[in-house]
Protein backbone atom coordinates (compact mmCIF):
# COMPACT_ATOMS: atom_id res chain seq x y z
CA UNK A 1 -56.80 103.72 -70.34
CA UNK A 2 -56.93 100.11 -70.66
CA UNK A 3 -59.70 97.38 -70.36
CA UNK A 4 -58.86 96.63 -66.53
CA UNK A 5 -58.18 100.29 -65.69
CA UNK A 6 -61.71 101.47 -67.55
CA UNK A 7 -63.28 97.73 -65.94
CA UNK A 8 -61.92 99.54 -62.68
CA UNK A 9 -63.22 102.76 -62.89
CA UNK A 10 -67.06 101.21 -64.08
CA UNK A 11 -66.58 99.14 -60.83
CA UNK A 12 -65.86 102.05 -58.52
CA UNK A 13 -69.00 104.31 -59.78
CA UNK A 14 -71.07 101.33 -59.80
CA UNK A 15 -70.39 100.88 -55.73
CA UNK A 16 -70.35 103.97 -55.53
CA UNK A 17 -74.21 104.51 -57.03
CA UNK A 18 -75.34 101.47 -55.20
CA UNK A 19 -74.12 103.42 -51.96
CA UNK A 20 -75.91 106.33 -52.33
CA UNK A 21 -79.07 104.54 -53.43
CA UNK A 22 -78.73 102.62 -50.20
CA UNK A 23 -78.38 105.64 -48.08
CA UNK A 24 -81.63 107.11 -49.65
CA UNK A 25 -85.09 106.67 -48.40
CA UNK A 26 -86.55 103.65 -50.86
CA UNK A 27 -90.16 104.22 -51.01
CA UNK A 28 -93.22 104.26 -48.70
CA UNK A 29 -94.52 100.67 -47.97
CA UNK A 30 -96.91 99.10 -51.04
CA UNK A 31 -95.05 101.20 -53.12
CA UNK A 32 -93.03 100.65 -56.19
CA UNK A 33 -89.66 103.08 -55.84
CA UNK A 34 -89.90 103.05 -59.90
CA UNK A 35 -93.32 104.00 -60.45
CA UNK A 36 -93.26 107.02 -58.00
CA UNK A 37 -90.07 108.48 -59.43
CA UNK A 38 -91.02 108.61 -62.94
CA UNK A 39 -94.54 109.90 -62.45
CA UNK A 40 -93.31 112.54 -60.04
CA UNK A 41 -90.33 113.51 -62.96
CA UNK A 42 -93.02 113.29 -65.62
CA UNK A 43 -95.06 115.71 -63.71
CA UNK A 44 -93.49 117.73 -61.63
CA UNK A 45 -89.49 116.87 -62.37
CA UNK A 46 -86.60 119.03 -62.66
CA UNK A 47 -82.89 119.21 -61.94
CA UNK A 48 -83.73 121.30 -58.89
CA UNK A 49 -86.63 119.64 -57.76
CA UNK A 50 -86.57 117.94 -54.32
CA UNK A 51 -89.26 115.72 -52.93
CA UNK A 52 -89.18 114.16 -49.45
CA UNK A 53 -91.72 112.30 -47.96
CA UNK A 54 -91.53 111.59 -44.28
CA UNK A 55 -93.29 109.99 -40.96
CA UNK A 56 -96.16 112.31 -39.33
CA UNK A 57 -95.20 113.48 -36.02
CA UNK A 58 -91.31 112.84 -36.81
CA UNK A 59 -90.53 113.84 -40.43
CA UNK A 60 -88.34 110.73 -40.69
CA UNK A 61 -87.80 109.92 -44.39
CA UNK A 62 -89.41 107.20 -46.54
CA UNK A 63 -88.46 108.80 -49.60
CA UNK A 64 -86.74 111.29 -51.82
CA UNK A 65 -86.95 112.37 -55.03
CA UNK A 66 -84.09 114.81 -56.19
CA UNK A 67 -80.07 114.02 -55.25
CA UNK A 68 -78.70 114.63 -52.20
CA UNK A 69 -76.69 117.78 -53.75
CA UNK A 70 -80.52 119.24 -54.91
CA UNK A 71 -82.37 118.03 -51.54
CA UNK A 72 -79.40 119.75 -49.21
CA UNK A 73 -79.51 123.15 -50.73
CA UNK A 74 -80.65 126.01 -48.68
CA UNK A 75 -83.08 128.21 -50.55
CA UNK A 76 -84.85 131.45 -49.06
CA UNK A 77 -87.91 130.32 -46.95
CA UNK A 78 -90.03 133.29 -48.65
CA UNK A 79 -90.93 134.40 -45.00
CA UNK A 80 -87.75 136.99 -44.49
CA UNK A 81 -84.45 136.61 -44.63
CA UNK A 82 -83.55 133.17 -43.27
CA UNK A 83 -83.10 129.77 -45.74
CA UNK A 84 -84.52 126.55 -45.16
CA UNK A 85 -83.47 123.26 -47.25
CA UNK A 86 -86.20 120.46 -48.56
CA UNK A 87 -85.52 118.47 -45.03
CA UNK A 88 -85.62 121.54 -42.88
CA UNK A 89 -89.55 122.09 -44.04
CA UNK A 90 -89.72 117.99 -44.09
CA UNK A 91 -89.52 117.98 -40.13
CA UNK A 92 -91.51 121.45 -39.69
CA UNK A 93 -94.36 120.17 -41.53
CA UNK A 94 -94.63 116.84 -40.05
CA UNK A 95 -95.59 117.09 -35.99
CA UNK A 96 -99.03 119.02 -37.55
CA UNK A 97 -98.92 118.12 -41.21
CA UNK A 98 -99.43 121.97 -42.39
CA UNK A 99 -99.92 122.92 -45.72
CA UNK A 100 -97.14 125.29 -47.06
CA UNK A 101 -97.31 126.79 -50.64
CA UNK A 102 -95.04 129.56 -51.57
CA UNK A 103 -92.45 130.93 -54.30
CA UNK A 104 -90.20 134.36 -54.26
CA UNK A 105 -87.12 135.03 -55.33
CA UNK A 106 -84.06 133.05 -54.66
CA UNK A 107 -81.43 135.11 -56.57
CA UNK A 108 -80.60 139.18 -55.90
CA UNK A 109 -81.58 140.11 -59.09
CA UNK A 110 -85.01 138.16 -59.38
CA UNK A 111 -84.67 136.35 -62.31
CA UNK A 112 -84.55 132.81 -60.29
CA UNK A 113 -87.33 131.63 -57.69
CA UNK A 114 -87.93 128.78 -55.54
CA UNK A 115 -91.09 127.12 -54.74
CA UNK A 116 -91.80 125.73 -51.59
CA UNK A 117 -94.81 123.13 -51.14
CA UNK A 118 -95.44 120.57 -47.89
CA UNK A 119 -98.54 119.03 -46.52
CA UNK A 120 -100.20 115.61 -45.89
CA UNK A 121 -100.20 112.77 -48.64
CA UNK A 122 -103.52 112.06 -49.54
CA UNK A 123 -105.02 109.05 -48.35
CA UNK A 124 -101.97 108.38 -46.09
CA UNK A 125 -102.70 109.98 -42.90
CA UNK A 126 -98.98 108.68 -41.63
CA UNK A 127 -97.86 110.42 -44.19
CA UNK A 128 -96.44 113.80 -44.89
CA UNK A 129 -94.48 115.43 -47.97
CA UNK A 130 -92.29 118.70 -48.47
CA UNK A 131 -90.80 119.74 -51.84
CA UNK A 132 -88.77 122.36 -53.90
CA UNK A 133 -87.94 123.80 -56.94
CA UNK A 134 -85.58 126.39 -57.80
CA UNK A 135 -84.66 127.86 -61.74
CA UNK A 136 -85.63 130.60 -63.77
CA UNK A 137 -89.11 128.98 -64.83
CA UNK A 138 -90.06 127.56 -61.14
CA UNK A 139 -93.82 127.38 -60.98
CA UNK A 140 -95.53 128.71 -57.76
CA UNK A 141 -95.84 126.89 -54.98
CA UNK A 142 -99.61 126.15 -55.05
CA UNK A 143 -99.02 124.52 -58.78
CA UNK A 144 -95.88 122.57 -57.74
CA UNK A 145 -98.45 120.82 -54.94
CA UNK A 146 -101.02 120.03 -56.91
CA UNK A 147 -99.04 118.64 -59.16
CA UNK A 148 -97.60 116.86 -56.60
CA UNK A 149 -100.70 115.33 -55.37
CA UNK A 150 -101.74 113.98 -59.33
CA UNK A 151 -98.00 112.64 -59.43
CA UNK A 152 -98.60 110.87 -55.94
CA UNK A 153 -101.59 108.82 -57.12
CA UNK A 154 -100.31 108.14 -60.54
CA UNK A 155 -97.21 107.01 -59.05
CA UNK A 156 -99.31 104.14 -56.38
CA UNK A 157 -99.19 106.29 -53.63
């Protein structure tokens, strides 16, 4: 490849980042985008982790931690048989801002799990948040939200 062809291609996935950044949620208001996304990957961050934050009573997004490949997966609810994906419990969670924390097994032979946590943001009564994690060290539910809650307030929220 030469300099214009490789000059090209650095172009193309440049737009093409800038894009998908622009498509995403930014951050709540007051909020520094930055500050919230490294405090929630220092404390809570994984390849499959998905955060969402959203609007009480309509569970439209202000933010999102995790890509869009991680935040659209479907992973057992925990509750039976159906599956549920980070925006699915997003706009459950927000018209009464219930607490959800829960983990099973997201692979046949058990050696995965996902971990399911939603509830309000603390000290944002607007607010609302619903996460996951998925791999074969996935904490419980109840530890992925209070973690959660520690990474929301070190990251300004």
């Amino acid at each position: 490849m030469n300099a214009r062809q490789t000059a090209a291609v650095l172009l193309a996935l440049g737009l093409g980042a800038l894009s998908v950044a622009a498509c995403s949620p930014q951050a709540p208001k007051g909020v520094a985008r930055e500050a919230l996304d490294i405090s929630i990957n220092k404390l809570v961050g994984d390849p499959n982790t998905c955060v969402r934050i959203g609007k009480i009573g309509t569970g439209d997004g202000v933010y999102q931690f995790g890509t869009h490949v991680t935040c659209g997966k479907a992973w057992p609810t925990c509750e039976g048989a159906a599956t549920r994906t980070t925006d699915d419990l997003l706009k459950a969670t927000a018209p009464n801002a219930a607490k959800v924390n829960s983990s099973c097994a997201s692979s046949a032979d058990g050696t995965r799990t996902v971990a399911w946590a939603a509830g309000p943001v603390e000290g944002h009564p607007e607010l609302v948040y619903a996460a996951s994690m998925e791999g074969t060290k996935t904490p419980p539910g109840v530890a992925v939200a209070d973690k959660l809650k520690i990474a929301f307030k070190a990251g300004g929220l």
